[in-house]
Protein backbone atom coordinates (compact mmCIF):
# COMPACT_ATOMS: atom_id res chain seq x y z
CA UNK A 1 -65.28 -138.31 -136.72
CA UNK A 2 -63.18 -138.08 -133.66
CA UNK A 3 -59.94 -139.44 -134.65
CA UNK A 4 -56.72 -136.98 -135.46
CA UNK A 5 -56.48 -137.71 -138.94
CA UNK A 6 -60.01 -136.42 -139.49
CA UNK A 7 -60.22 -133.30 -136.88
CA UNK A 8 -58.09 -129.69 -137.36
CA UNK A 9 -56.51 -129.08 -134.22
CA UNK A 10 -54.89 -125.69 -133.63
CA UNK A 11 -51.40 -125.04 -132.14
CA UNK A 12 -49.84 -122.07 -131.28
CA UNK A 13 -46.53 -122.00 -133.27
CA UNK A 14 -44.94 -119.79 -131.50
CA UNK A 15 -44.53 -121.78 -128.04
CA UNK A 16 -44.64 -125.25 -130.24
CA UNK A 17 -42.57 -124.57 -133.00
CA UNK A 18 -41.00 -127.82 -133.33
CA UNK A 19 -41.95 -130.85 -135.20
CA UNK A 20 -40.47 -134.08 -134.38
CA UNK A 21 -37.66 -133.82 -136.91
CA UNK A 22 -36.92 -130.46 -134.83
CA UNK A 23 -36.42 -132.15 -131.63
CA UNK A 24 -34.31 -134.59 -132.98
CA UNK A 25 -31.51 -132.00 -134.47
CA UNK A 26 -31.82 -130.02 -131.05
CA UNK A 27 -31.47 -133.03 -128.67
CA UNK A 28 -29.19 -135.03 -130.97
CA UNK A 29 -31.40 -137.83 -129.86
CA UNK A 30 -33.60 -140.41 -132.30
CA UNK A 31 -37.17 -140.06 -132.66
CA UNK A 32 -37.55 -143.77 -131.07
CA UNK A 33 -35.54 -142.44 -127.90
CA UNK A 34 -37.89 -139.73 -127.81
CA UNK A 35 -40.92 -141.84 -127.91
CA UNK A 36 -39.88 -143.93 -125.47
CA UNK A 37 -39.23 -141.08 -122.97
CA UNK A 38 -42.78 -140.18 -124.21
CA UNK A 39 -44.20 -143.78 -123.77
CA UNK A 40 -42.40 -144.29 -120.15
CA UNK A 41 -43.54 -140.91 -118.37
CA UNK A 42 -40.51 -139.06 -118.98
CA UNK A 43 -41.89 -136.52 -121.32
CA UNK A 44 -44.69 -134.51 -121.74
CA UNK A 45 -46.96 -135.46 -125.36
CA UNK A 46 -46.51 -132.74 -127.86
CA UNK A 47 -49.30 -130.67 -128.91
CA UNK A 48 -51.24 -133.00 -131.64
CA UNK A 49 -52.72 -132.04 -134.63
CA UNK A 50 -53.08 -135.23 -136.40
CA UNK A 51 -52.52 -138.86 -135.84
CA UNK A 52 -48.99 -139.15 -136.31
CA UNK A 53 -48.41 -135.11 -136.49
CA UNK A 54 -47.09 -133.14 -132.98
CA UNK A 55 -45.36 -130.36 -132.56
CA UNK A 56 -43.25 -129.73 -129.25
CA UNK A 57 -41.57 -126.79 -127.35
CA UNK A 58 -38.84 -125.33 -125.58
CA UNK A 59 -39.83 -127.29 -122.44
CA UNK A 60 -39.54 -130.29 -124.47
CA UNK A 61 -35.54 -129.58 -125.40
CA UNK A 62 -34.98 -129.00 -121.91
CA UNK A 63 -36.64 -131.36 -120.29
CA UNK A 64 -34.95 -134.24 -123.08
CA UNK A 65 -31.14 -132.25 -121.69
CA UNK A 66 -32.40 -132.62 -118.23
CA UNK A 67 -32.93 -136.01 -118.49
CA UNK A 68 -29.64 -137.00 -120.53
CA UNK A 69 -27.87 -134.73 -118.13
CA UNK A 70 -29.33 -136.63 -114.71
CA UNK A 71 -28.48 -140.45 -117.02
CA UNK A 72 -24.74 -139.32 -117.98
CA UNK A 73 -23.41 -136.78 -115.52
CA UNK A 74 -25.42 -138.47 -112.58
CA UNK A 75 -25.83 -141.82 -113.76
CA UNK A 76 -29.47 -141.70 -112.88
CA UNK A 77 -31.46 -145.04 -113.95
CA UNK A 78 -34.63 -143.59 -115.66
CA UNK A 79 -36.64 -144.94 -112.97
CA UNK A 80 -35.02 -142.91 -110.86
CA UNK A 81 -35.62 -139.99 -112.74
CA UNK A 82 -38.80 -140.56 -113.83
CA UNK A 83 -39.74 -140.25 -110.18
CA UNK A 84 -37.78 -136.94 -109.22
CA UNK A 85 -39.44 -134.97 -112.16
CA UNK A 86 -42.68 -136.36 -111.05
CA UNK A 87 -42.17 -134.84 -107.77
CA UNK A 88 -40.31 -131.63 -108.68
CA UNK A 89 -43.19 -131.01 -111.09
CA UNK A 90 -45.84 -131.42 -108.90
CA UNK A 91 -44.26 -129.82 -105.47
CA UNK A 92 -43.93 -126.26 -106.90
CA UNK A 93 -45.29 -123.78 -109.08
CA UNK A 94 -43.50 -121.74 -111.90
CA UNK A 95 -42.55 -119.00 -109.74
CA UNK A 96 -41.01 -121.17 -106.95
CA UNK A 97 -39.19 -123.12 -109.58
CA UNK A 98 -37.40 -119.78 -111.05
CA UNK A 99 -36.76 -119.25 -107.37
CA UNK A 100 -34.88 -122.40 -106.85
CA UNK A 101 -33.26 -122.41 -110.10
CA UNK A 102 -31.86 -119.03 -109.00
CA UNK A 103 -30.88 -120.60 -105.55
CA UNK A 104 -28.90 -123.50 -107.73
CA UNK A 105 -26.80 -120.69 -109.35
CA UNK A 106 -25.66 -119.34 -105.82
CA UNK A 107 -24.66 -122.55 -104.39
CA UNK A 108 -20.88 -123.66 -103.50
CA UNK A 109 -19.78 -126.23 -106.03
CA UNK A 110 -17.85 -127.34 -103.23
CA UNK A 111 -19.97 -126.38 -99.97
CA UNK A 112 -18.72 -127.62 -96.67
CA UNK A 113 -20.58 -130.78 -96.85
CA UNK A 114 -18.43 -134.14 -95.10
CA UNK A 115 -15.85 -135.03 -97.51
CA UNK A 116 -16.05 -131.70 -99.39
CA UNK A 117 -19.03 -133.02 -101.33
CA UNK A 118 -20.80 -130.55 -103.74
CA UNK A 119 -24.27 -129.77 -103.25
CA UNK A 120 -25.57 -129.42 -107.01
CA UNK A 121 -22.65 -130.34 -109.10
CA UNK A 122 -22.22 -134.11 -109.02
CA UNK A 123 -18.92 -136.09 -109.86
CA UNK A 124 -18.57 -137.12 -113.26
CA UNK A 125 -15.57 -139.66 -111.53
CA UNK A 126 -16.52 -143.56 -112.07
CA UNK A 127 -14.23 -146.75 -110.73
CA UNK A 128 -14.58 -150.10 -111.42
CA UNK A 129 -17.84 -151.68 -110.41
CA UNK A 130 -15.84 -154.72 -109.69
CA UNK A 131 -13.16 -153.43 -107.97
CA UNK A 132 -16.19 -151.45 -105.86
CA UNK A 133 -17.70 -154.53 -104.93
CA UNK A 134 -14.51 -156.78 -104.04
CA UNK A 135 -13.35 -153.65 -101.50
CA UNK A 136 -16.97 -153.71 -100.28
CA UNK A 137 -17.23 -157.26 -99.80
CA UNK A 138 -20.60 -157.39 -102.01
CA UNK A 139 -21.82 -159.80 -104.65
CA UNK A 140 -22.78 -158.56 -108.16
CA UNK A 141 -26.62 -159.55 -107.31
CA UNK A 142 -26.23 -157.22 -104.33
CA UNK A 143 -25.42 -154.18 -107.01
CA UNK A 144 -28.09 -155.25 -109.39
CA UNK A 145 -30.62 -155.53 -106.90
CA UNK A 146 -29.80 -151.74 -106.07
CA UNK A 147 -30.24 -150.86 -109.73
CA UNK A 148 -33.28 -152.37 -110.28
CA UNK A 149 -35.11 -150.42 -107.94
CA UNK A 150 -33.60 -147.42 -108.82
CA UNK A 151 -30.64 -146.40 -106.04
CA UNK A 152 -28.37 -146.90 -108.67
CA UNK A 153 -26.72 -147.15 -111.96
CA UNK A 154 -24.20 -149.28 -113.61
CA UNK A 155 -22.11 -146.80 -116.51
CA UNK A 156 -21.29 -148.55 -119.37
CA UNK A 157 -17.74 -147.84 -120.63
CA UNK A 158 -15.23 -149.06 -122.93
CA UNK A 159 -13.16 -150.52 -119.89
CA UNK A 160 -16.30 -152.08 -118.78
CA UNK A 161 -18.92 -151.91 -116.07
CA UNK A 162 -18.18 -149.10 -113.61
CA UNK A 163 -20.19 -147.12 -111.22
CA UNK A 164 -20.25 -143.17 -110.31
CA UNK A 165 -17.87 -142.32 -107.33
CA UNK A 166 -20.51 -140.67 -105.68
CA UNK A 167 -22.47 -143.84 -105.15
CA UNK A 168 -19.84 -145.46 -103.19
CA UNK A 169 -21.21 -144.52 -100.50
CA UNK A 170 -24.23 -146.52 -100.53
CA UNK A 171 -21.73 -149.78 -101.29
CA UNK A 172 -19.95 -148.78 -98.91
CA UNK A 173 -22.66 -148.75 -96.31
CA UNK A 174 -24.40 -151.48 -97.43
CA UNK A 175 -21.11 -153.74 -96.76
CA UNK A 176 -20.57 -152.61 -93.25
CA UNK A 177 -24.31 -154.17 -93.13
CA UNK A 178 -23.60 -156.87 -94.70
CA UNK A 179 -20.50 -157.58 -92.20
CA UNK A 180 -22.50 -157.00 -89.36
CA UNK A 181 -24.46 -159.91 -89.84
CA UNK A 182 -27.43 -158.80 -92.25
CA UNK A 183 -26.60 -161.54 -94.87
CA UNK A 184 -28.66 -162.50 -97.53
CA UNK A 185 -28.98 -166.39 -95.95
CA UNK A 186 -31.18 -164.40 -93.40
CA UNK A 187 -33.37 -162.78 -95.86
CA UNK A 188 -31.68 -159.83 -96.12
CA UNK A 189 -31.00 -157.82 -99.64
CA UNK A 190 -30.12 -154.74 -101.06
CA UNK A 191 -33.85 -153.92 -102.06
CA UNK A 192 -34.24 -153.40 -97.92
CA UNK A 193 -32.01 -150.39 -98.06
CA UNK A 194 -34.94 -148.82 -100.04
CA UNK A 195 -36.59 -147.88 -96.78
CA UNK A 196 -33.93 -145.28 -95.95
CA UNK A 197 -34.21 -143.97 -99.37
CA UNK A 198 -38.12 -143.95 -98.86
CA UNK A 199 -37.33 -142.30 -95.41
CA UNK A 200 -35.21 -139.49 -96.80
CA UNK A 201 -36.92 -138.80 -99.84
CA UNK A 202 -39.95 -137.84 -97.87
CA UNK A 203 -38.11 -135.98 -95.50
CA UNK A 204 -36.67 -133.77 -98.13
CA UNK A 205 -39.77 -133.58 -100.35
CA UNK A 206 -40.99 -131.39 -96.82
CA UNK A 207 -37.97 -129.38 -96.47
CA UNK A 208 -38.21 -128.06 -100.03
CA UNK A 209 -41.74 -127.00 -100.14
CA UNK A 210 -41.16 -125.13 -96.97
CA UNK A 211 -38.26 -123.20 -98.22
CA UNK A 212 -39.97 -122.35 -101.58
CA UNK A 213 -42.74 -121.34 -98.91
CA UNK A 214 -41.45 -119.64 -96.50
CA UNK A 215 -37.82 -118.62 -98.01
CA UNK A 216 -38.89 -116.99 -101.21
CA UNK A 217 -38.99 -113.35 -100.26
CA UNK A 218 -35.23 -113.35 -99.57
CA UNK A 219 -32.48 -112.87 -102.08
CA UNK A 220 -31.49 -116.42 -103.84
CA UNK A 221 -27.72 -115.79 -102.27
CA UNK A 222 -29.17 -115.71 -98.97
CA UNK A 223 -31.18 -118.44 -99.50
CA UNK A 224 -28.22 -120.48 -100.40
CA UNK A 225 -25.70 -119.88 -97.77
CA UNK A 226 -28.97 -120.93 -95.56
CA UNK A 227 -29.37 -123.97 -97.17
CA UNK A 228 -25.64 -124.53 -96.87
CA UNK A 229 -24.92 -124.02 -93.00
CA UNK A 230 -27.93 -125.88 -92.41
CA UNK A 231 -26.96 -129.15 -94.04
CA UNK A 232 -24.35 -130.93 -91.26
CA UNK A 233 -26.91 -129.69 -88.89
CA UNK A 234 -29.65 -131.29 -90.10
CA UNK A 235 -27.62 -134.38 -91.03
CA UNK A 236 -26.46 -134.55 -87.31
CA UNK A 237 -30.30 -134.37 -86.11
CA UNK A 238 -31.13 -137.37 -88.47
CA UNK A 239 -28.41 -139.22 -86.87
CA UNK A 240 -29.59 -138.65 -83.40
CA UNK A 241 -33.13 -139.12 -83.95
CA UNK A 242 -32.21 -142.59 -85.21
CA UNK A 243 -30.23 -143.44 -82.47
CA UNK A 244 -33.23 -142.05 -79.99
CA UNK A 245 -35.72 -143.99 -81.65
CA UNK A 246 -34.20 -147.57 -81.35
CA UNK A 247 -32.75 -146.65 -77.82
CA UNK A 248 -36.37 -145.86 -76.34
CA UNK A 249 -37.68 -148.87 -77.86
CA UNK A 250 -36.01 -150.91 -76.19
CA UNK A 251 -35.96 -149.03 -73.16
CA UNK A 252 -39.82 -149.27 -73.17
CA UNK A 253 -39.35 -153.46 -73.29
């Protein structure tokens, strides 16, 4: 007699007080929405005491406003955030989490970043994904090839398909590669710009465990104005290293 129906399965109330009707009223969400965050990763199982009987905690509520805050304020595809809480939840522990929750609080909404951009508070601007694309000289299939591995997110509206202002970037970019001759007759499509994504993620996945390492002894203010001054710096080095790399390589020909 394994099954749920048939076995008693304590919980501790206390830190799983909710059932699933709970999490519904607290999220605003439905239960299938919360099933599926369940079913794709998203979510942590609650704490099961029969077959179709769970009850979830605070960490679920959060976790659910996390994720509808990263989908609507950053226009995250879940893919996309299924694979930053993976890695934020298995980089640090508790402690270093308060840390750089604390850190968050300190930073500049508006550090000096190039073009003023904020470091933790994203824009909740959109435009018109095709007005983004004409001025970019892309094709549609160039924008849902981003999406669909995860670099970014179309926002549904009432005016129609638009896309976050602080993605234009990565149009932007990907044009100017496009007009320099990487076109898709030569194989060439948006799915390739992955590999600076790839590049970067890794990158900072190294620079956070080493401040939550080395950092986390100071006050969280400090911390932050570090963090802040360091950024053009270390945005400056990635550019030269680049431009390093592919000029020995061909100086070694």
């Amino acid at each position: 007699m394994n099954s749920f129906a048939e076995a008693s399965v304590d919980v501790d109330r206390d830190a799983y007080p909710y059932k699933m009707k709970d999490l519904c009223e607290r999220t605003g969400l439905d239960r299938q929405v919360i099933h599926f965050y369940i079913q794709q990763g998203l979510l942590p199982e609650g704490r099961k005491t029969g077959r179709n009987m769970a009850y979830y905690g605070e960490e679920h509520v959060e976790r659910i406003k996390l994720i509808r805050k990263l989908q609507h304020e950053r226009f995250l595809p879940l893919k996309a955030i299924k694979a930053l809480l993976e890695e934020r939840d298995d980089a640090f522990s508790p402690q270093q989490h308060r840390m750089l929750s604390d850190v968050k609080a300190h930073l500049s909404r508006a550090a000096n970043t190039p073009e003023g951009r904020a470091v933790v508070e994203p824009s909740t601007a959109t435009v018109a994904l095709d007005e983004a694309l004409a001025l970019h000289g892309l094709a549609r299939k160039d924008f849902d090839e981003l999406a669909e591995v995860g670099m970014i997110a179309l926002v549904d509206s009432p005016s129609g398909a638009r896309v976050s202002r602080d993605d234009l970037w990565m149009l932007e970019l990907f044009g100017q590669l496009r007009s320099a001759g990487f076109t898709r007759e030569l194989g060439f499509t948006a799915a390739d710009f992955t590999m600076i994504e790839e590049a970067v993620t890794t990158l900072f996945r190294k620079e956070t465990l080493l401040l939550a390492k080395r950092l986390s002894h100071l006050p969280p203010a400090e911390i932050a104005a570090m963090v802040e001054r360091s950024l053009p710096i270390l945005s400056a080095a990635l550019v030269r290293a680049h431009e390093n790399k592919v000029r020995n390589f061909f100086a070694a020909m």
